[in-house]
C-alpha atoms as a PDB file:
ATOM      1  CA  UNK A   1      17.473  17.891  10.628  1.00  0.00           C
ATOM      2  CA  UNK A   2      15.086  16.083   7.983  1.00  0.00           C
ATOM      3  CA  UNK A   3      16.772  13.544   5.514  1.00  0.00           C
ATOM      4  CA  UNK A   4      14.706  13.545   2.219  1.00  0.00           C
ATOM      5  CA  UNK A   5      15.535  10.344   0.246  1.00  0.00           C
ATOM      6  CA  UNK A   6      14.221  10.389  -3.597  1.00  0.00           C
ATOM      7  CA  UNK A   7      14.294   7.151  -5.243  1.00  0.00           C
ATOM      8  CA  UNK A   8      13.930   7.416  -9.242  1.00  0.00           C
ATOM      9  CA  UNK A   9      12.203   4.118 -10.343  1.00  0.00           C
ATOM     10  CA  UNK A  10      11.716   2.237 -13.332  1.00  0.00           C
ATOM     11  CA  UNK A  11      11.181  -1.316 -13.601  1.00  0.00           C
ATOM     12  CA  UNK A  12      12.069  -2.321 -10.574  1.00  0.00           C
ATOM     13  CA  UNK A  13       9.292  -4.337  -9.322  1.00  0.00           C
ATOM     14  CA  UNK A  14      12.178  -7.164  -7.996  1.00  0.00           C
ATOM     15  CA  UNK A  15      13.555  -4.554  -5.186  1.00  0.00           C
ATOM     16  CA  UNK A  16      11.979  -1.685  -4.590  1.00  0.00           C
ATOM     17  CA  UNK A  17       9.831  -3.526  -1.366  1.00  0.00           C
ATOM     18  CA  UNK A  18      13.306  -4.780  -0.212  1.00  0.00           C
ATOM     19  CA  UNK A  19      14.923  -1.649  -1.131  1.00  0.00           C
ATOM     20  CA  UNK A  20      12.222   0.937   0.624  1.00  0.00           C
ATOM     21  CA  UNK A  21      12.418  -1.384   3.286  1.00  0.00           C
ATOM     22  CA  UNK A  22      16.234  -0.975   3.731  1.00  0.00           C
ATOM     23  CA  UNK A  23      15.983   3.218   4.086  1.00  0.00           C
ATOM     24  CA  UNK A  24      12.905   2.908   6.188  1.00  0.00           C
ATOM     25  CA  UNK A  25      15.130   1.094   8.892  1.00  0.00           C
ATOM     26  CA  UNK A  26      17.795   3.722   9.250  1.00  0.00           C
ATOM     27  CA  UNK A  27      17.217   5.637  12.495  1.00  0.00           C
ATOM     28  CA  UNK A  28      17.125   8.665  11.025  1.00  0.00           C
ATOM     29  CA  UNK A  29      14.170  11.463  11.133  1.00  0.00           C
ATOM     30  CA  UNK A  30      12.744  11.133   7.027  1.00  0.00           C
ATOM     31  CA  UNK A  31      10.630  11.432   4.234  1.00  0.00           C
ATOM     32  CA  UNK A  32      10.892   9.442   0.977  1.00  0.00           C
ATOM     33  CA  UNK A  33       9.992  10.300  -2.513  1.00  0.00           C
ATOM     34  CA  UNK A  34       9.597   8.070  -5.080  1.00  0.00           C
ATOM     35  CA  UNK A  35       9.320   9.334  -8.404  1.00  0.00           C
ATOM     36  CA  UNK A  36       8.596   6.304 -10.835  1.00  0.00           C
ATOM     37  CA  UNK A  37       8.988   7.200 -14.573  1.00  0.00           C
ATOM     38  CA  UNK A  38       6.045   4.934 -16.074  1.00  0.00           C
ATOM     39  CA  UNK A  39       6.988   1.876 -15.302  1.00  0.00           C
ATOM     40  CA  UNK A  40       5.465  -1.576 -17.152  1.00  0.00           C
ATOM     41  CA  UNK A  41       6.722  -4.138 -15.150  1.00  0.00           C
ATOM     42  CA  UNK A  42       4.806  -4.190 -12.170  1.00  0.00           C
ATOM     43  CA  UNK A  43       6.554  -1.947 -10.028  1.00  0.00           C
ATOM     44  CA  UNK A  44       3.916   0.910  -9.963  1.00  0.00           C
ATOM     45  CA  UNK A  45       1.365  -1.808  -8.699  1.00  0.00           C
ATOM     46  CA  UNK A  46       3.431  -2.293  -5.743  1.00  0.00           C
ATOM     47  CA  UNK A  47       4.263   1.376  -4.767  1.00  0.00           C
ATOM     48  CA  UNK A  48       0.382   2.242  -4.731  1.00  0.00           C
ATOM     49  CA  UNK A  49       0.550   0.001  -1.682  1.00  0.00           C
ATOM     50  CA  UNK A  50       3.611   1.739  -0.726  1.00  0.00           C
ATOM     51  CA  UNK A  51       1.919   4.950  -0.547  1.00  0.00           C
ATOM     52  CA  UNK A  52       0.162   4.270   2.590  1.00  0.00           C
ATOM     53  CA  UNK A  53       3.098   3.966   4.430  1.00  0.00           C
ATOM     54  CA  UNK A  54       3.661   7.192   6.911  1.00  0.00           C
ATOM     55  CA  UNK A  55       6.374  10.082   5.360  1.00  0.00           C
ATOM     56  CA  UNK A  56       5.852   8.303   1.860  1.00  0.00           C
ATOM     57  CA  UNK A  57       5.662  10.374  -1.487  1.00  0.00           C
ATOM     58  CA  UNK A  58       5.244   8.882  -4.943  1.00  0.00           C
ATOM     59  CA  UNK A  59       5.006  10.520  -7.967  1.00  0.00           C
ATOM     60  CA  UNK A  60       3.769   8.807 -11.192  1.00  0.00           C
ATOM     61  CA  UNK A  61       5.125  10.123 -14.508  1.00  0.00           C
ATOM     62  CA  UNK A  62       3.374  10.095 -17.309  1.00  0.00           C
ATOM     63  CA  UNK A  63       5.950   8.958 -19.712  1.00  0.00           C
ATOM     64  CA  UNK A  64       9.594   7.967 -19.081  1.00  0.00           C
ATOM     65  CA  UNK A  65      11.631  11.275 -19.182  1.00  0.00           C
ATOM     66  CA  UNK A  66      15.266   9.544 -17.740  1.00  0.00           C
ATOM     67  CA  UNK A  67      16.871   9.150 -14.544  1.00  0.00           C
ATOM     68  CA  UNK A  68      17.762  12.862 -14.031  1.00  0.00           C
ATOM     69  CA  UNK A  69      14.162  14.251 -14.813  1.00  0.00           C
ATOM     70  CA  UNK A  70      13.220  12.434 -11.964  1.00  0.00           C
ATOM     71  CA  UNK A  71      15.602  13.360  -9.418  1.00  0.00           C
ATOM     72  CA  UNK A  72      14.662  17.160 -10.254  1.00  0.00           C
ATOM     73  CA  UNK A  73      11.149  16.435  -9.695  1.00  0.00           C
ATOM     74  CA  UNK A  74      12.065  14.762  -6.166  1.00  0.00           C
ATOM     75  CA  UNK A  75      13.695  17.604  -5.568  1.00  0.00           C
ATOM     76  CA  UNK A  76      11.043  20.437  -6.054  1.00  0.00           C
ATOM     77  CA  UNK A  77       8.333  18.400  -3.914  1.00  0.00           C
ATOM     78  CA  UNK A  78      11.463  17.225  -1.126  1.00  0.00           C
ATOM     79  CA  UNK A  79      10.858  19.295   2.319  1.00  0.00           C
ATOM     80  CA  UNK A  80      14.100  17.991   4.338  1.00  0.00           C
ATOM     81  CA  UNK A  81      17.142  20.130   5.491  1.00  0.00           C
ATOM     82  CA  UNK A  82      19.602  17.225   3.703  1.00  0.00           C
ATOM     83  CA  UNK A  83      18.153  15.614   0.579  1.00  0.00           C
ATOM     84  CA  UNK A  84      20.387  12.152  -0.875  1.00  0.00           C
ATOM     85  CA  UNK A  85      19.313   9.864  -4.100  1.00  0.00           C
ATOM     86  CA  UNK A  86      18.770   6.502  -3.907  1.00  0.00           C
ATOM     87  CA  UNK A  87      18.946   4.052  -6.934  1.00  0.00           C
ATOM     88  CA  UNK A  88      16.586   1.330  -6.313  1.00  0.00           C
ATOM     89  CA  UNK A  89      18.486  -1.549  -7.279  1.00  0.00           C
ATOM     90  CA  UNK A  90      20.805  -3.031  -4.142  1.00  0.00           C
ATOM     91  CA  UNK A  91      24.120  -1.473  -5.550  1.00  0.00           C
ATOM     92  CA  UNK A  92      24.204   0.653  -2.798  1.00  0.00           C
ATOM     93  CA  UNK A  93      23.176   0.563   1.386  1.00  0.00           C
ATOM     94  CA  UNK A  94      21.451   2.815   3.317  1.00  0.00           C
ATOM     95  CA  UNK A  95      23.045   1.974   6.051  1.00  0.00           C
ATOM     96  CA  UNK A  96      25.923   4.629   4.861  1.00  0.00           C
ATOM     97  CA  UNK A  97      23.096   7.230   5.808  1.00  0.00           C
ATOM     98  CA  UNK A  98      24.517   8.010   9.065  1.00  0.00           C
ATOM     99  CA  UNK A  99      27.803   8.638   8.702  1.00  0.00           C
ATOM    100  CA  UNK A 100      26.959  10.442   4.878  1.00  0.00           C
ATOM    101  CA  UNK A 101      24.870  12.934   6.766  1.00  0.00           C
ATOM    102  CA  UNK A 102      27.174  13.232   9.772  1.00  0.00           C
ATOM    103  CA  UNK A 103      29.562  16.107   8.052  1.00  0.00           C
ATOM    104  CA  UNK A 104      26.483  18.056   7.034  1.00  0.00           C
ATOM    105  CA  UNK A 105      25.459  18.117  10.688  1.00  0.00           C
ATOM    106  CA  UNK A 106      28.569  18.790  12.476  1.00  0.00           C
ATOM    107  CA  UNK A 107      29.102  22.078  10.112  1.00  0.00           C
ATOM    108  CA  UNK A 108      32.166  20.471   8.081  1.00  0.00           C
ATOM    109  CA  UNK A 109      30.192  20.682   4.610  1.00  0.00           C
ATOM    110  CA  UNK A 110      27.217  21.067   2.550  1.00  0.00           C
ATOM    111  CA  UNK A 111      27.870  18.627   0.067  1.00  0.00           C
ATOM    112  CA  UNK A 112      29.043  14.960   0.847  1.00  0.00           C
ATOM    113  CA  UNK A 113      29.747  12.500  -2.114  1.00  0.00           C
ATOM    114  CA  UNK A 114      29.746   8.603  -1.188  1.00  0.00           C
ATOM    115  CA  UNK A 115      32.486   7.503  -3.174  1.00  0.00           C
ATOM    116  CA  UNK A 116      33.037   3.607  -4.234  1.00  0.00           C
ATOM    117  CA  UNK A 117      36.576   4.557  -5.187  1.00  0.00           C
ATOM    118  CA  UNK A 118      38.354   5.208  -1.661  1.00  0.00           C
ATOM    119  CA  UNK A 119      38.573   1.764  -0.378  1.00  0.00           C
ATOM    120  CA  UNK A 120      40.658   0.618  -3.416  1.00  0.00           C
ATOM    121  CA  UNK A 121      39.070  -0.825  -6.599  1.00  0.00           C
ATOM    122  CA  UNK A 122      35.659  -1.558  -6.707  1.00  0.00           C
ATOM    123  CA  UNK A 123      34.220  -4.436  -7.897  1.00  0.00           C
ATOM    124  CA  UNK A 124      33.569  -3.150 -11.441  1.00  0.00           C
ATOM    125  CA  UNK A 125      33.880  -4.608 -14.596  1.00  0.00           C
ATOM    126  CA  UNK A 126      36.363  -3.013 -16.713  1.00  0.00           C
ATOM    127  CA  UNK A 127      34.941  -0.599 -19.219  1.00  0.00           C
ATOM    128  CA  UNK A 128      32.568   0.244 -16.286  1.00  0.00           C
ATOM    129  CA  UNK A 129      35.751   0.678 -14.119  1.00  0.00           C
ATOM    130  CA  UNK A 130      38.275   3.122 -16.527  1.00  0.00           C
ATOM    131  CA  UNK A 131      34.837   4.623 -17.849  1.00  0.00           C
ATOM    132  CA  UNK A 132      34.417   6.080 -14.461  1.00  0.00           C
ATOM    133  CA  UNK A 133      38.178   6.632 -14.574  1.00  0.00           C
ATOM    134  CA  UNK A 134      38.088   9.061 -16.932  1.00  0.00           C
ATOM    135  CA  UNK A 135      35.324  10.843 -16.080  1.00  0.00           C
ATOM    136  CA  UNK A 136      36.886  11.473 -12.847  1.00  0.00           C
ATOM    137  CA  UNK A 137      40.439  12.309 -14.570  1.00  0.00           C
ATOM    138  CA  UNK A 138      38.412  14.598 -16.313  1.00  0.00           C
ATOM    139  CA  UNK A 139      36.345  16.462 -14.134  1.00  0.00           C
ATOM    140  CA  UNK A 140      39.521  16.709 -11.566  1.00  0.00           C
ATOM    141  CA  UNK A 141      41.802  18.009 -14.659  1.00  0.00           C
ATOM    142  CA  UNK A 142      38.851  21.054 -15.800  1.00  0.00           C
ATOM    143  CA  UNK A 143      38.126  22.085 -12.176  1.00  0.00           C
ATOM    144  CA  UNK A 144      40.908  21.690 -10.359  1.00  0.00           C
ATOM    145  CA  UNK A 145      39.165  19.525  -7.767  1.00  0.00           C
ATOM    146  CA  UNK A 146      40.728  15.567  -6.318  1.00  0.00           C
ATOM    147  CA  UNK A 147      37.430  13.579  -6.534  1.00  0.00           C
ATOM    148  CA  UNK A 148      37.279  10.147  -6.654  1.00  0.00           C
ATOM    149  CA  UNK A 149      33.596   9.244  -7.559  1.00  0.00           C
ATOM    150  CA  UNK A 150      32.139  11.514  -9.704  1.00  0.00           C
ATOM    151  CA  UNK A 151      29.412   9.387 -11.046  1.00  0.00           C
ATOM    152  CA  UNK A 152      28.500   7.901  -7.514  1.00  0.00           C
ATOM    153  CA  UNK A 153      24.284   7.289  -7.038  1.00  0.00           C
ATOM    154  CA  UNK A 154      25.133   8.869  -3.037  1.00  0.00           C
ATOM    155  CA  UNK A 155      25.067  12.492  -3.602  1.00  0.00           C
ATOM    156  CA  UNK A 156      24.125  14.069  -0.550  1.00  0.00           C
ATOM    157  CA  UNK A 157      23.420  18.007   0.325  1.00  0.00           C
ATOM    158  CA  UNK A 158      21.749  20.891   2.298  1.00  0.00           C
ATOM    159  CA  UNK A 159      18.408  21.776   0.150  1.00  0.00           C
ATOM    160  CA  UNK A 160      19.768  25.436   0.225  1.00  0.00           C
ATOM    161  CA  UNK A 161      23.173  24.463  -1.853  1.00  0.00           C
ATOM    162  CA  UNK A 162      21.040  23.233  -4.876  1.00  0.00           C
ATOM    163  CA  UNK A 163      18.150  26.497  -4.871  1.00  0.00           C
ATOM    164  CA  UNK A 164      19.970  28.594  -7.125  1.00  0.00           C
ATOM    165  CA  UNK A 165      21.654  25.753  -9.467  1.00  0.00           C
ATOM    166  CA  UNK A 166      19.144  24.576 -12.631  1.00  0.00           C
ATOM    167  CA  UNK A 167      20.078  21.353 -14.103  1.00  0.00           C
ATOM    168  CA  UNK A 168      19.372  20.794 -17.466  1.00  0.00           C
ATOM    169  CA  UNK A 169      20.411  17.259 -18.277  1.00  0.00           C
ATOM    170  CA  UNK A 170      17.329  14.600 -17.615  1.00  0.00           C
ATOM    171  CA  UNK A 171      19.642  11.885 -18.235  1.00  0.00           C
ATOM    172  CA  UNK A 172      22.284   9.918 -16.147  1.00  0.00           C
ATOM    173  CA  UNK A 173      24.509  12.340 -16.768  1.00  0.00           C
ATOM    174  CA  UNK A 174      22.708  14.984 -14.675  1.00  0.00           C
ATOM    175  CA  UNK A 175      24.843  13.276 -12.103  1.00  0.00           C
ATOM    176  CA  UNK A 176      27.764  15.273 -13.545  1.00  0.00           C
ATOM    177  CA  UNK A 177      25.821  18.333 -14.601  1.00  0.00           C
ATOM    178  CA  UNK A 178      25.666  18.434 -10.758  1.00  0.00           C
ATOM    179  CA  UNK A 179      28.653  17.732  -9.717  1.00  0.00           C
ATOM    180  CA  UNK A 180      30.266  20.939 -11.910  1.00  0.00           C
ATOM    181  CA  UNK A 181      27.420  22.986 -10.944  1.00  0.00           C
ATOM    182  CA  UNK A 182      28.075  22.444  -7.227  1.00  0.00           C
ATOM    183  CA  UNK A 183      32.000  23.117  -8.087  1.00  0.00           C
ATOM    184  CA  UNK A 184      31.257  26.309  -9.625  1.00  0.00           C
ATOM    185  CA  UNK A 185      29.328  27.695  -7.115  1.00  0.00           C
ATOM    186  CA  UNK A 186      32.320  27.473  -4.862  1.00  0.00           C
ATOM    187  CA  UNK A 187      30.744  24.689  -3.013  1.00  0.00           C
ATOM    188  CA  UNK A 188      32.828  22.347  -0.797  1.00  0.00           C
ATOM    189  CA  UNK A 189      32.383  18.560  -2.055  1.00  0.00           C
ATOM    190  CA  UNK A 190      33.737  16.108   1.232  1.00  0.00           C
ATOM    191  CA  UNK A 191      33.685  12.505  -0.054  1.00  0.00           C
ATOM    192  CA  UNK A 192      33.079   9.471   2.537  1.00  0.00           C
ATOM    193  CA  UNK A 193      33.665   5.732   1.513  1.00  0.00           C
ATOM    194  CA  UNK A 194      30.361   3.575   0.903  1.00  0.00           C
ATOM    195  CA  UNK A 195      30.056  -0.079   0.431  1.00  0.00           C
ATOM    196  CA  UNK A 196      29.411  -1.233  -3.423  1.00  0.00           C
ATOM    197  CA  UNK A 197      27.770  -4.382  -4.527  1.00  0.00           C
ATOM    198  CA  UNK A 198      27.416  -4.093  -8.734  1.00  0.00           C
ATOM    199  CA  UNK A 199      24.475  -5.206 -10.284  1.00  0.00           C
ATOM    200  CA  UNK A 200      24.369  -6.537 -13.794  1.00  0.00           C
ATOM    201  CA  UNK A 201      22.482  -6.486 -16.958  1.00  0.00           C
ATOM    202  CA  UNK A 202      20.434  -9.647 -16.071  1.00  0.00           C
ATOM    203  CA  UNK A 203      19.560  -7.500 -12.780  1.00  0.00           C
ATOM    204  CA  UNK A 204      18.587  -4.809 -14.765  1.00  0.00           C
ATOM    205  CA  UNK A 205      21.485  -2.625 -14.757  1.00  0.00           C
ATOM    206  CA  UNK A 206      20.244   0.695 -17.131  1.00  0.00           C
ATOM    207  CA  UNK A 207      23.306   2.087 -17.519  1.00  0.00           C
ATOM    208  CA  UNK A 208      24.951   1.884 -20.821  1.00  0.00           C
ATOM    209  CA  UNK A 209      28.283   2.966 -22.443  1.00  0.00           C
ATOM    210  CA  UNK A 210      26.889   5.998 -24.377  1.00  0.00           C
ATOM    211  CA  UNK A 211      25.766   7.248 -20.822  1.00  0.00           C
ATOM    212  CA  UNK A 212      29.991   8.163 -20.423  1.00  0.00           C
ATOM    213  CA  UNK A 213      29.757  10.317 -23.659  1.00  0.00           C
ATOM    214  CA  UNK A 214      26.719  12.159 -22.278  1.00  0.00           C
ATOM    215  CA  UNK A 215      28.851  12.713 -18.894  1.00  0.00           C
ATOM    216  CA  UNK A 216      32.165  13.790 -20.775  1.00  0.00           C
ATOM    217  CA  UNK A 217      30.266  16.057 -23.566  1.00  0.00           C
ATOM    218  CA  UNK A 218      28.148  17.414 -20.145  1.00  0.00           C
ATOM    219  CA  UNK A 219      31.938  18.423 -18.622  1.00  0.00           C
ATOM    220  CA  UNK A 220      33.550  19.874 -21.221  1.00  0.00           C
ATOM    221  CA  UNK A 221      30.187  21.997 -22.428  1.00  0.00           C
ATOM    222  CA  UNK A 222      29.817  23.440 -19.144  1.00  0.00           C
ATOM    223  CA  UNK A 223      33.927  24.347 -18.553  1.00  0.00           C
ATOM    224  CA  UNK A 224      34.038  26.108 -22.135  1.00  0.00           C
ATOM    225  CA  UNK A 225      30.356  26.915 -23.598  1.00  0.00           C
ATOM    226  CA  UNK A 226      28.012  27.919 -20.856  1.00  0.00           C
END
């Protein structure tokens, strides 16, 4: 099976060569799309040269349209059996690929979370720590589910679980828009542990604190009013 990676960039000329170099070096058969969202830093200047690399994609956006626009336009141009986002800051490793995939492959689920939660308390500061907290209580307490990392960047599924499931959101919290989607189409969500290193504002961390109203307001709109 194919592994489509798509990377939503913005400003991130300080690791997206380090970052693109990381996923190209998992042994794994893959394509990668890049979908930058106009950025002004540089960074668009360096994935022009990335484009010549073999089973490369990038798509320039006119305008910045948020995190989640992206990931849907990765998505409609993606041609792998499994498709997983990557954030291209160093938060997260691609060397989790292989066992990520691995459940998808041996039958035991369409849709695997990475979750930073299941090898105790990550490394989060912490309003970033109970904010995820209670988006998880929340989620688990409205759909009956026991997830532990509802907000996690490693979201990983067969193309065909997604085809009939519109997302609306183009922010971060598409991430949750998602995740309830996925739960009320009856799909199966397996999590697997991944290794977390935080970033921080001075490294260009983008998301902020009203980004957890966005995700709760996203829950509780799609449990009750759609």
């Amino acid at each position: 099976m194919k592994l489509s990676v798509i990377i939503p960039v913005y400003n991130e000329k300080r690791t997206i060569d380090l970052i693109l170099e990381k996923v190209r070096a998992v042994p794994i058969d893959k394509e990668v799309v890049i979908v930058d969202g106009n950025s002004i830093d540089g960074t668009k200047e360096l994935l022009r040269r990335q484009e010549e690399c073999p089973g490369t994609t990038v798509i320039y956006e006119s305008e910045k349209k948020g995190r989640g626009h992206a990931l849907k336009e990765g998505i409609k141009v993606a041609r792998g059996d499994i498709i997983i986002f990557q954030d291209a800051d160093l938060e997260l490793d691609p060397d989790d690929y292989p066992e990520l995939i691995r459940p998808i492959l041996e039958g035991r689920a369409n849709v695997v979370f990475g979750s930073r939660f299941l090898k105790g308390k990550p490394p989060m500061d912490f309003l970033q720590y109970w904010g995820n907290r209670l988006i998880n209580m929340t989620v688990n307490l409205l759909y009956w589910t026991h997830l532990t990392d509802v907000e996690t960047c490693y979201q990983v599924f067969r193309r065909e679980a997604v085809k009939d499931i519109e997302i609306r959101n183009n922010s971060f919290a598409f991430t949750v828009e998602l995740t309830v989607k996925l739960l009320k189409s009856s799909q199966k969500i397996l999590e697997i542990p991944i290794r977390y290193v935080p970033r921080g504002r001075a490294e260009g961390k983008k998301v902020y604190w009203a980004d957890g109203f966005s995700s709760l307001y996203t829950l509780i709109k799609y449990r009750f009013f759609d």
